[in-house]
Protein backbone atom coordinates (compact mmCIF):
# COMPACT_ATOMS: atom_id res chain seq x y z
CA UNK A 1 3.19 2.63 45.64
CA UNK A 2 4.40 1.60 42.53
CA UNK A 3 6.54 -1.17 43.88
CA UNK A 4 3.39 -2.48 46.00
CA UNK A 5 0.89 -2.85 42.51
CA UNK A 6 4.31 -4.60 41.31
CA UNK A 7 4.13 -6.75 44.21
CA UNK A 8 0.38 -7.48 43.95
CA UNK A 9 0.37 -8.28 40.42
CA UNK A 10 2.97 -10.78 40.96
CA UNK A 11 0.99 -12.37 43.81
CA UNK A 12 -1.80 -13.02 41.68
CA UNK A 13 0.81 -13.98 38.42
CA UNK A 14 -0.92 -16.76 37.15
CA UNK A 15 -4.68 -14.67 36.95
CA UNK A 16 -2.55 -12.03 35.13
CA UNK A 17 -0.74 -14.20 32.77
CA UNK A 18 -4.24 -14.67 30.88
CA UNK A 19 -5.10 -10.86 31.01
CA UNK A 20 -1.33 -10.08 29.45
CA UNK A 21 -1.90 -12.49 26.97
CA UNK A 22 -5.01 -10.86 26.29
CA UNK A 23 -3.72 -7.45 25.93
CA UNK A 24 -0.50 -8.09 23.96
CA UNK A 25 -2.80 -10.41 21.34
CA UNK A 26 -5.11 -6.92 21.04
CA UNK A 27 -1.91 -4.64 20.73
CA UNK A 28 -0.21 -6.77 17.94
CA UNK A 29 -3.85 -6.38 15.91
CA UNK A 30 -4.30 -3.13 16.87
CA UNK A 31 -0.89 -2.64 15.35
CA UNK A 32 -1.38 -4.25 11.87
CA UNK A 33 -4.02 -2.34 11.80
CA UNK A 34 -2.58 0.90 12.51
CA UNK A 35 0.51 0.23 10.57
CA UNK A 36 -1.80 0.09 7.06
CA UNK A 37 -4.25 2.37 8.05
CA UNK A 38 -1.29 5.18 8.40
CA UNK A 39 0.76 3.86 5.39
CA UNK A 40 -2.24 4.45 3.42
CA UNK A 41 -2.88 7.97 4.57
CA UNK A 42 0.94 8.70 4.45
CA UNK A 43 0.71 7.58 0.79
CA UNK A 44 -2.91 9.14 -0.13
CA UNK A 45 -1.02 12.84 0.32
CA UNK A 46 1.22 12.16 -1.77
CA UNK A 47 1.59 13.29 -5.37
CA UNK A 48 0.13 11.11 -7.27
CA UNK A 49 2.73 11.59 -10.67
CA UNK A 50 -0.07 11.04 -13.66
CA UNK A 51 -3.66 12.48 -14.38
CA UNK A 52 -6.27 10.07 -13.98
CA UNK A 53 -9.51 12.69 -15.69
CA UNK A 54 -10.81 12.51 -19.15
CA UNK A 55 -8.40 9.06 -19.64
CA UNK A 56 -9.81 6.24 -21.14
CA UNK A 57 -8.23 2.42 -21.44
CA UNK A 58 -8.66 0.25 -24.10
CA UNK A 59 -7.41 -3.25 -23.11
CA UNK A 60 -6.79 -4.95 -26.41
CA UNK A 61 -4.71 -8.55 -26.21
CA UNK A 62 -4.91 -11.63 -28.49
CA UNK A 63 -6.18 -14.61 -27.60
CA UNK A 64 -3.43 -17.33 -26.18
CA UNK A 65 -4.57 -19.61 -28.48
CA UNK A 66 -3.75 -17.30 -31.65
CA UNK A 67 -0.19 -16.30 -29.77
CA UNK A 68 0.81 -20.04 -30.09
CA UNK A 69 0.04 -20.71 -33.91
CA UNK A 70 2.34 -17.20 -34.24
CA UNK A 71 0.35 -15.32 -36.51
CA UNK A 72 2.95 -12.26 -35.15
CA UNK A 73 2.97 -10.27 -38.65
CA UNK A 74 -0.93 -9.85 -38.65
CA UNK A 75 -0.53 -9.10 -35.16
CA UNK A 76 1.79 -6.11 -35.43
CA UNK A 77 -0.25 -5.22 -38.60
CA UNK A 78 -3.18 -4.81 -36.71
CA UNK A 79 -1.97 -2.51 -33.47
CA UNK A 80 -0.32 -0.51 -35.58
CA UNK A 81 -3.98 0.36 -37.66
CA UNK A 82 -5.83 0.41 -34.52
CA UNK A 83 -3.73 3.37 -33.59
CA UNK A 84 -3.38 5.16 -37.10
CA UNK A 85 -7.54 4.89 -36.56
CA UNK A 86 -7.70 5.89 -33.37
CA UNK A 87 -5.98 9.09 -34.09
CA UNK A 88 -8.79 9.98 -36.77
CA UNK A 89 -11.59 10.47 -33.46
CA UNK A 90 -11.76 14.37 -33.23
CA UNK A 91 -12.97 13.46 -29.28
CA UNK A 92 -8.95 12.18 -28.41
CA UNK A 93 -6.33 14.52 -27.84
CA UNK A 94 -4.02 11.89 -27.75
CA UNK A 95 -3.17 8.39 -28.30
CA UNK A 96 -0.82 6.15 -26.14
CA UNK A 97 0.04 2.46 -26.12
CA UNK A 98 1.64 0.74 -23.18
CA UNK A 99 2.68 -2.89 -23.11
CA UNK A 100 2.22 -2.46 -18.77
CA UNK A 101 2.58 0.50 -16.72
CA UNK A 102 -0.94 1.47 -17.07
CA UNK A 103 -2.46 3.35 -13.42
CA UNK A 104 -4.61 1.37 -11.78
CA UNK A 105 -4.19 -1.90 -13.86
CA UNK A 106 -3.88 -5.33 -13.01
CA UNK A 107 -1.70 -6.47 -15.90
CA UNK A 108 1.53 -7.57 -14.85
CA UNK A 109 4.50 -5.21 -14.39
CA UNK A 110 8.06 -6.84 -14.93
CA UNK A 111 11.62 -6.25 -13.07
CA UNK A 112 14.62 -5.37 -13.84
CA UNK A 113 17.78 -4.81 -12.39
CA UNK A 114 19.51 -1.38 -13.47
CA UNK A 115 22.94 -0.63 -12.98
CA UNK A 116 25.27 2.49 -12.71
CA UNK A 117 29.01 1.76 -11.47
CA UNK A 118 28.68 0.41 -7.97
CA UNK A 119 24.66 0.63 -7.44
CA UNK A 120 22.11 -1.86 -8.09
CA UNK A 121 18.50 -1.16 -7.84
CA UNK A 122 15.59 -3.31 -8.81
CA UNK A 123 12.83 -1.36 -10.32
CA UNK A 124 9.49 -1.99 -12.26
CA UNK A 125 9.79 -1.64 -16.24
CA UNK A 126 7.43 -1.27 -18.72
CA UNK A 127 7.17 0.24 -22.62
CA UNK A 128 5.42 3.14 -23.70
CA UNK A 129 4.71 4.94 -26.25
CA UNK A 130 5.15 8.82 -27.06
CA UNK A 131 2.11 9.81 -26.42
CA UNK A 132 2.11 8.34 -23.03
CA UNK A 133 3.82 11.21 -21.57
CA UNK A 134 0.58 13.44 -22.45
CA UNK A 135 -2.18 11.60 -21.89
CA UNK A 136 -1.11 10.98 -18.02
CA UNK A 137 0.07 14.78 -18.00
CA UNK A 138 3.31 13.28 -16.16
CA UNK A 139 6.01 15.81 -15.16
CA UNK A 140 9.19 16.27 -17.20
CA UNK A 141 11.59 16.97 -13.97
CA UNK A 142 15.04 16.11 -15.97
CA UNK A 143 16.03 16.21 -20.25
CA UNK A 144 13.28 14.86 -22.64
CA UNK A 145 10.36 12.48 -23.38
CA UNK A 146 10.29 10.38 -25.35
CA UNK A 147 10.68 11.06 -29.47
CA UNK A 148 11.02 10.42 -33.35
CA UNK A 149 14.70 10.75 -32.28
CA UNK A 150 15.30 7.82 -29.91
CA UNK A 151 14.23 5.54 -33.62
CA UNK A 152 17.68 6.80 -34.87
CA UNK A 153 20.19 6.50 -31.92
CA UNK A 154 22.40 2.69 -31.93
CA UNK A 155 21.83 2.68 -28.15
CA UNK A 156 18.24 2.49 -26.48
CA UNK A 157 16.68 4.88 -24.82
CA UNK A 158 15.03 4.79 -21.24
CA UNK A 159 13.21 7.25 -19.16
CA UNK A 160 13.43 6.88 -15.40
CA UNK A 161 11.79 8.38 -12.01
CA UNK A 162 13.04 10.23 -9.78
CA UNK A 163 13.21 7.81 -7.35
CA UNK A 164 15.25 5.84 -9.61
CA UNK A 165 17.45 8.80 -10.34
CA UNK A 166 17.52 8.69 -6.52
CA UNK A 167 18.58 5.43 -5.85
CA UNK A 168 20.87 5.24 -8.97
CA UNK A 169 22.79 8.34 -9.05
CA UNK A 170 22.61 9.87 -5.45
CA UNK A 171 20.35 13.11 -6.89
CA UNK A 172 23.04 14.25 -9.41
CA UNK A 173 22.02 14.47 -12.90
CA UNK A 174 21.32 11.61 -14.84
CA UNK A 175 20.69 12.35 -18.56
CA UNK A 176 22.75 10.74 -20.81
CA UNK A 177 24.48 8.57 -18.53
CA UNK A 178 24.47 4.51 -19.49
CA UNK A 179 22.61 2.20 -17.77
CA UNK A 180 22.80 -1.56 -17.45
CA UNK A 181 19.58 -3.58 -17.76
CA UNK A 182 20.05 -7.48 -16.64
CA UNK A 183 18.15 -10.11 -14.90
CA UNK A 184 14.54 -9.34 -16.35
CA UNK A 185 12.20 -11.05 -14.68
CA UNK A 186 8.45 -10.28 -14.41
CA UNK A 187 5.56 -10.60 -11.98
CA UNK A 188 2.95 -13.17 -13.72
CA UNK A 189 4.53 -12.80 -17.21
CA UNK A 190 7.46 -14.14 -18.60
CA UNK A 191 9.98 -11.35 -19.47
CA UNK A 192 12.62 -10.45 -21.32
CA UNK A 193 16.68 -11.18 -20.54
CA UNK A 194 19.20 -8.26 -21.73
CA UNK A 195 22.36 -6.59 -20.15
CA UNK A 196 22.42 -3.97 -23.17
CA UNK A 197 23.64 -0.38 -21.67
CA UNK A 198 21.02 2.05 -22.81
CA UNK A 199 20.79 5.85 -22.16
CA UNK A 200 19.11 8.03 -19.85
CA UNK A 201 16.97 10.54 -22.14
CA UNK A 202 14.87 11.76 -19.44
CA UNK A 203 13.57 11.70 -15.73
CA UNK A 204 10.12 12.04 -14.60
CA UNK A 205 8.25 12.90 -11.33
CA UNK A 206 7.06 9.82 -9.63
CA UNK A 207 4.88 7.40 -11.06
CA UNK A 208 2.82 5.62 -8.61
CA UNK A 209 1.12 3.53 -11.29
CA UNK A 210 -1.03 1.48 -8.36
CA UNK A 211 -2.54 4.61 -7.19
CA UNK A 212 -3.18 6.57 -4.12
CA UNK A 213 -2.63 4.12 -1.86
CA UNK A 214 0.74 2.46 -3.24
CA UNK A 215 4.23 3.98 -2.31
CA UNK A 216 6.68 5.11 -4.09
CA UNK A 217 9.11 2.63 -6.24
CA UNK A 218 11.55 3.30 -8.59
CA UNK A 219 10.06 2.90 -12.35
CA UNK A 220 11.76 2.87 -15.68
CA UNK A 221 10.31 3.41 -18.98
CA UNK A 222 11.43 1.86 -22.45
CA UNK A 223 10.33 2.97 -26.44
CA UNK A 224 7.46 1.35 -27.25
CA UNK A 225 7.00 2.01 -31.15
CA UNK A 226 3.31 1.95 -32.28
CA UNK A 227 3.63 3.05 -35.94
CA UNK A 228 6.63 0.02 -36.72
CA UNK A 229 4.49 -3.54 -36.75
CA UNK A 230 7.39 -5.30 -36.73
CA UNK A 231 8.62 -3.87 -33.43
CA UNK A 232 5.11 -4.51 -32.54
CA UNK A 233 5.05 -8.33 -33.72
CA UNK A 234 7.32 -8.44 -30.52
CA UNK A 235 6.65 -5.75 -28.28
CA UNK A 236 2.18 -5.17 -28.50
CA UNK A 237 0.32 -3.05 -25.97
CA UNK A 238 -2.20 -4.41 -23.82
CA UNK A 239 -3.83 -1.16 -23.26
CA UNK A 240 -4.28 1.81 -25.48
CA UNK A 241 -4.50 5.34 -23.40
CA UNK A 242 -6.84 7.52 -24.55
CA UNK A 243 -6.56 11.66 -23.46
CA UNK A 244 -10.75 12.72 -24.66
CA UNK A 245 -11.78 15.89 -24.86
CA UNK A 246 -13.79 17.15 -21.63
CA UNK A 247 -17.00 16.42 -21.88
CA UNK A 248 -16.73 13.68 -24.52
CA UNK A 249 -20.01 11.01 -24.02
CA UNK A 250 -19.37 7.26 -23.55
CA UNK A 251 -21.40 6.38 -25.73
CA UNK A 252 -18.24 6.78 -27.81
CA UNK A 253 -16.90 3.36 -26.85
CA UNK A 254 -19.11 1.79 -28.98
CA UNK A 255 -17.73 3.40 -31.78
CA UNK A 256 -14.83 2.87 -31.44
CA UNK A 257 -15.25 -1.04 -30.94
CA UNK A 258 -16.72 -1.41 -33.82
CA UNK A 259 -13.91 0.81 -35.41
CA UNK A 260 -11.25 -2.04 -34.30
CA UNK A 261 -13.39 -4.74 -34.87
CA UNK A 262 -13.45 -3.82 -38.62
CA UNK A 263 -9.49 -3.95 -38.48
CA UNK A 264 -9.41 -6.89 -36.64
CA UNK A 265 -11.74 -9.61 -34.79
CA UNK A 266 -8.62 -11.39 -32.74
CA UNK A 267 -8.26 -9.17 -30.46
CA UNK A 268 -10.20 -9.02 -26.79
CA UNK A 269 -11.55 -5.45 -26.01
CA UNK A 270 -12.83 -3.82 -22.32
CA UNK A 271 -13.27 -0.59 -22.18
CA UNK A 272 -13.00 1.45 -19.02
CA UNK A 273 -12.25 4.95 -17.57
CA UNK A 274 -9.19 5.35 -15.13
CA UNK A 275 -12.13 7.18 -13.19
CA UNK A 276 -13.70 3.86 -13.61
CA UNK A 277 -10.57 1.94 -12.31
CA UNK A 278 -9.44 3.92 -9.97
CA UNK A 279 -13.19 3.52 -7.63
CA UNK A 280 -12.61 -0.54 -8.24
CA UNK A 281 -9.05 0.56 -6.81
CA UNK A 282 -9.79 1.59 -3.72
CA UNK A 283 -12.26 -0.70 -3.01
CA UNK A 284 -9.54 -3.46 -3.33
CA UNK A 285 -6.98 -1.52 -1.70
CA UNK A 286 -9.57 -0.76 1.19
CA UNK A 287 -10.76 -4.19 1.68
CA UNK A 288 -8.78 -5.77 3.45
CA UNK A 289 -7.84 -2.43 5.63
CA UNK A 290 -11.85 -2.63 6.50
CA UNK A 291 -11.86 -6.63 7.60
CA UNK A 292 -8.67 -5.83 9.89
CA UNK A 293 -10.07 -2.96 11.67
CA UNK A 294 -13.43 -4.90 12.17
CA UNK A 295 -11.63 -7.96 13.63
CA UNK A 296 -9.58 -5.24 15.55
CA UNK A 297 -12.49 -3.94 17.13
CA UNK A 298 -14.48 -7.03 17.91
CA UNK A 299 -11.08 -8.28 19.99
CA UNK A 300 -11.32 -4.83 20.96
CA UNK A 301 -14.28 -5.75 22.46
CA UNK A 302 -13.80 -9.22 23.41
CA UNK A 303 -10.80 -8.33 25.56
CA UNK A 304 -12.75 -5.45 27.37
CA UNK A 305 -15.51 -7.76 28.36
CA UNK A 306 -12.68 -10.31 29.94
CA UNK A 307 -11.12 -7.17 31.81
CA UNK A 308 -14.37 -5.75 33.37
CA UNK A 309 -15.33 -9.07 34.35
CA UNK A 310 -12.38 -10.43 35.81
CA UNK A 311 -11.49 -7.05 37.44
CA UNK A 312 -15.14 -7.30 39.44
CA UNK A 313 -14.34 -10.25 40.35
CA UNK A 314 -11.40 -9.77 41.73
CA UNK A 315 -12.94 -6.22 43.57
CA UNK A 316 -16.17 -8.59 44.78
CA UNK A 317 -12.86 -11.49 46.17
CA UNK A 318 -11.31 -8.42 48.13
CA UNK A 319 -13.97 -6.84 49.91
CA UNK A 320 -12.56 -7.53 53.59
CA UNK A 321 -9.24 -5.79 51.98
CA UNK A 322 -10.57 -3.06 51.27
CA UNK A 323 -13.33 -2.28 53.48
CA UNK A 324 -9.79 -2.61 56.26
CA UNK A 325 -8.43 -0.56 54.60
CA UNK A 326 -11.22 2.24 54.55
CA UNK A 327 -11.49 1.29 58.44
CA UNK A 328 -7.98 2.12 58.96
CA UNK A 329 -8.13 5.60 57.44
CA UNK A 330 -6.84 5.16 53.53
CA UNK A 331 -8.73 7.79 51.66
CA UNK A 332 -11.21 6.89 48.36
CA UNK A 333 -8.69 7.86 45.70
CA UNK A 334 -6.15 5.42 46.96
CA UNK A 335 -8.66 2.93 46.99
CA UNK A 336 -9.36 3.62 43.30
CA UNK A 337 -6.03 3.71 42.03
CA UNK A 338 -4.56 0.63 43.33
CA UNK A 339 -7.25 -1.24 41.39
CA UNK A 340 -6.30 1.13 38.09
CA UNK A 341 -2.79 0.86 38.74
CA UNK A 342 -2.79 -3.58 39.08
CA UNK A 343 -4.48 -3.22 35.58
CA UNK A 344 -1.66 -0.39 34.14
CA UNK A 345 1.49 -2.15 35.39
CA UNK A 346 -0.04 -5.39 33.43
CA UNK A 347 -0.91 -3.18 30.67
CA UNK A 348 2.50 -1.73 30.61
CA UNK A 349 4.15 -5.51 30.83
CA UNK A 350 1.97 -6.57 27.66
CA UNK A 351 3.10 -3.08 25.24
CA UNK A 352 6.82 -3.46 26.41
CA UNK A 353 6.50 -7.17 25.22
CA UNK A 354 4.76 -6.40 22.25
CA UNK A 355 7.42 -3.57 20.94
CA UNK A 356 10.15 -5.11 22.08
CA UNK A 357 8.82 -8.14 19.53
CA UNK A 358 7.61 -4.95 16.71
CA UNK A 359 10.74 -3.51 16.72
CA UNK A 360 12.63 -6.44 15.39
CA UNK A 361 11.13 -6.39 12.40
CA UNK A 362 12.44 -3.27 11.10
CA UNK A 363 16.58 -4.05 13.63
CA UNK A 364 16.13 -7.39 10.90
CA UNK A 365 15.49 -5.71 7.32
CA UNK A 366 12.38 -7.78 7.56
CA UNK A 367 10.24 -4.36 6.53
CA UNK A 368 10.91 -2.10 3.67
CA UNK A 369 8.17 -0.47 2.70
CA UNK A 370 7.13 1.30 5.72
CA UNK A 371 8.87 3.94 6.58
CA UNK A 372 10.26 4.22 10.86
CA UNK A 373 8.10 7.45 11.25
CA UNK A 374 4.72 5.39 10.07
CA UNK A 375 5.90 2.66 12.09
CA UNK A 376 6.65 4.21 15.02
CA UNK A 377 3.34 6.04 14.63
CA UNK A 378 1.55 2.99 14.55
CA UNK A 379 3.34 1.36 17.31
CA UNK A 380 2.10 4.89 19.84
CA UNK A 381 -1.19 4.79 18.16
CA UNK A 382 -1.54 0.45 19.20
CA UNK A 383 -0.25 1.80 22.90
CA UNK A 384 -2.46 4.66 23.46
CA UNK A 385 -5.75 2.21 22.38
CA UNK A 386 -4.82 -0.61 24.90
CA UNK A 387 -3.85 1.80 27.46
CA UNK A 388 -7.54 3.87 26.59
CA UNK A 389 -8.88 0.32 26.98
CA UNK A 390 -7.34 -0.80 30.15
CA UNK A 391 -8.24 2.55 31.94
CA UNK A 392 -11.75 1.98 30.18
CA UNK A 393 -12.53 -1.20 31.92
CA UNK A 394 -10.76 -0.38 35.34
CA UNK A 395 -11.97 2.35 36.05
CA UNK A 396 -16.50 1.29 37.03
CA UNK A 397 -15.25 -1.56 38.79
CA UNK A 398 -12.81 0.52 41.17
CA UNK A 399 -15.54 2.95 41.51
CA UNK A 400 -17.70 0.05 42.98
CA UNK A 401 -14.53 -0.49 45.46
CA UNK A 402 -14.49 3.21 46.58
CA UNK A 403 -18.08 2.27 47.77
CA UNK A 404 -17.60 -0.32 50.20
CA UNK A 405 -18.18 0.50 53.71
CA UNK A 406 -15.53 -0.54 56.45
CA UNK A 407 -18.53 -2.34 58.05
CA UNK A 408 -18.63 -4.43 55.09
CA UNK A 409 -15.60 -5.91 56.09
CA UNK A 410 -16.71 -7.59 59.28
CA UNK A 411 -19.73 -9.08 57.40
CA UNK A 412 -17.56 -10.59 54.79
CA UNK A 413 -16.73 -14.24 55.09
């Protein structure tokens, strides 16, 4: 029976070709789809690595046009008061200053290249300060944060995830081995150059800095000094952390504006909660996740209003077929799945096409991010739609075949 719909559908190849087309255009969206829609929910259970409640971000950076007349000494000057004054507030617990690396934050984040013997791994950098540890509540999994110590040592410091640790030294431990930093570069900044070696103080849990829905990428933290203005003349935080008490009003952010304005007036201020950031977030994340599923579903759509039709018509073109066949004894159910079968084995031809073009993506390195279990996920989930959709639109039409009467057949012309 099987070789017979085989037959039939390649009797009537060039009708098909159009409803294969059809089918394999809806899989491949249906796919895309898919493929985000589980990477995000893979990535949502994840642990997140920092603590998002009762933080509050200052973003405080100097206008370009005072950057190029290199005012840099009243410029280090001036971080390092705002955060002697911000540590005055009885509402903070704690005070941090990052240059990037802050959750949920558009500013930049640059890339390096860290080495260790024979491995080479490309991960996202950023400096911090002390406090930085505590006000995201990030796990210590490995040695030590961050401390008055690391000002002392003639090599540089650096504290690095675990995927890092991972990636760098195959899960064995990593404190106090020497690192090699070249080939800075940064995404939408310039960065900075160096090949210094510098040590491995510490290891943290995690840090997915984009949030909930981003995956997991190897991260690596350097000093950032906020109480030495001439480190900060070079290195200045765009964003200062803020850990508040629970409970703490915001009408507290007016305060302290006018707190740093009275230090300085060149600096641009926006204040915001990572509660804040993290709702404008997901809507950004979800966005485009929402657009693809609605285009999904009004192909969806399109491409079950070309089946139905063009499978009635092609029931209403075989009438004298079938009501022979009904004369000559071939029971109801037969009837009905020949019709659901011709539209299967052309389902079937447009999924095998469509993985076997899927599957080259990951046989070609061309996708890294998405692990083969979410991809192969997505690829089942893509099949099990068309096929739902196929059987969906076959399956009122054949019904109207089951009721044609063998005397139909000798009216038909």
């Amino acid at each position: 029976m099987i070789a017979q719909m085989f037959k039939l559908v390649w009797n009537r190849k060039r009708a098909n070709l159009l409803l294969m087309g059809e089918l394999l255009c809806a899989f491949m969206v249906v796919f895309a789809v898919a493929t985000f829609g589980l990477y995000y929910a893979n990535n949502f259970r994840r642990p997140l690595g920092f603590e998002y409640e009762n933080v509050w971000s200052v973003y405080c950076l100097p206008d370009f046009s005072m950057l190029a007349k290199g005012g840099s000494t009243e410029l280090g000057s001036a971080y390092a008061s705002i955060y002697r004054e911000l540590q005055q507030f009885e509402e903070i617990e704690t005070v941090a200053g990052a240059e990037s690396m802050v959750p949920y934050s558009m500013v930049s984040t640059s890339i390096s290249t860290a080495q260790f013997e024979d491995a080479e791994v490309r991960a996202y950098t950023g400096r911090v300060s002390e406090g930085f540890f505590d006000a995201l509540g990030l796990e210590l999994v490995e040695g030590r944060w961050f401390d008055d110590s690391d000002a002392a040592l003639t090599r540089g410091s650096i504290v690095i995830t675990e995927q890092l640790r991972r990636d760098l030294f195959d899960e064995t431990n990593a404190v106090g081995k020497i690192v090699q930093i070249g080939n800075h570069t940064s995404v939408g900044t310039p960065g900075q150059t160096s090949d210094e070696g510098l040590r491995v103080v510490g290891v943290v849990a995690d840090f997915r800095r984009g949030g909930e829905f981003e995956g997991i990428d190897p991260v690596l933290f350097h000093r950032l000094e906020l109480d030495d203005a001439e480190t900060l003349n070079k290195y200045f935080p765009s964003h200062f952390l803020l850990k508040m008490r629970p409970g703490t009003p915001l009408a507290l952010q007016e305060r302290l504006a006018t707190r740093i304005q009275s230090i300085t007036t060149d600096l641009r201020l926006e204040f915001s909660t990572l509660e804040q950031s993290r709702s404008a977030a997901f809507k950004w994340r979800l966005l485009p996740l929402w657009i693809g599923a609605a285009i999904a579903a009004l192909l969806i759509g399109m491409v079950g209003l070309s089946l139905l039709g063009v499978i009635w018509q092609n029931v209403t073109q075989r009438t004298a077929e079938i009501g022979l066949r009904r004369a000559v004894g071939g029971p109801i159910l037969r009837v009905q799945m020949q019709f659901v079968g011709e539209l299967m084995v052309i389902t079937s031809i447009a999924v095998v096409i469509g993985a076997g073009l899927i599957l080259q993506f990951p046989l070609l390195d061309l996708v890294t991010s998405v692990s083969n279990g979410v991809y192969l996920a997505s690829l089942g989930v893509a099949a099990l739609v068309i096929y739902l959709l196929a059987m969906a639109c076959a399956l009122y039409p054949s019904l109207m075949a089951t009721r044609i009467a063998p005397s139909d057949a000798l009216h038909y012309e």
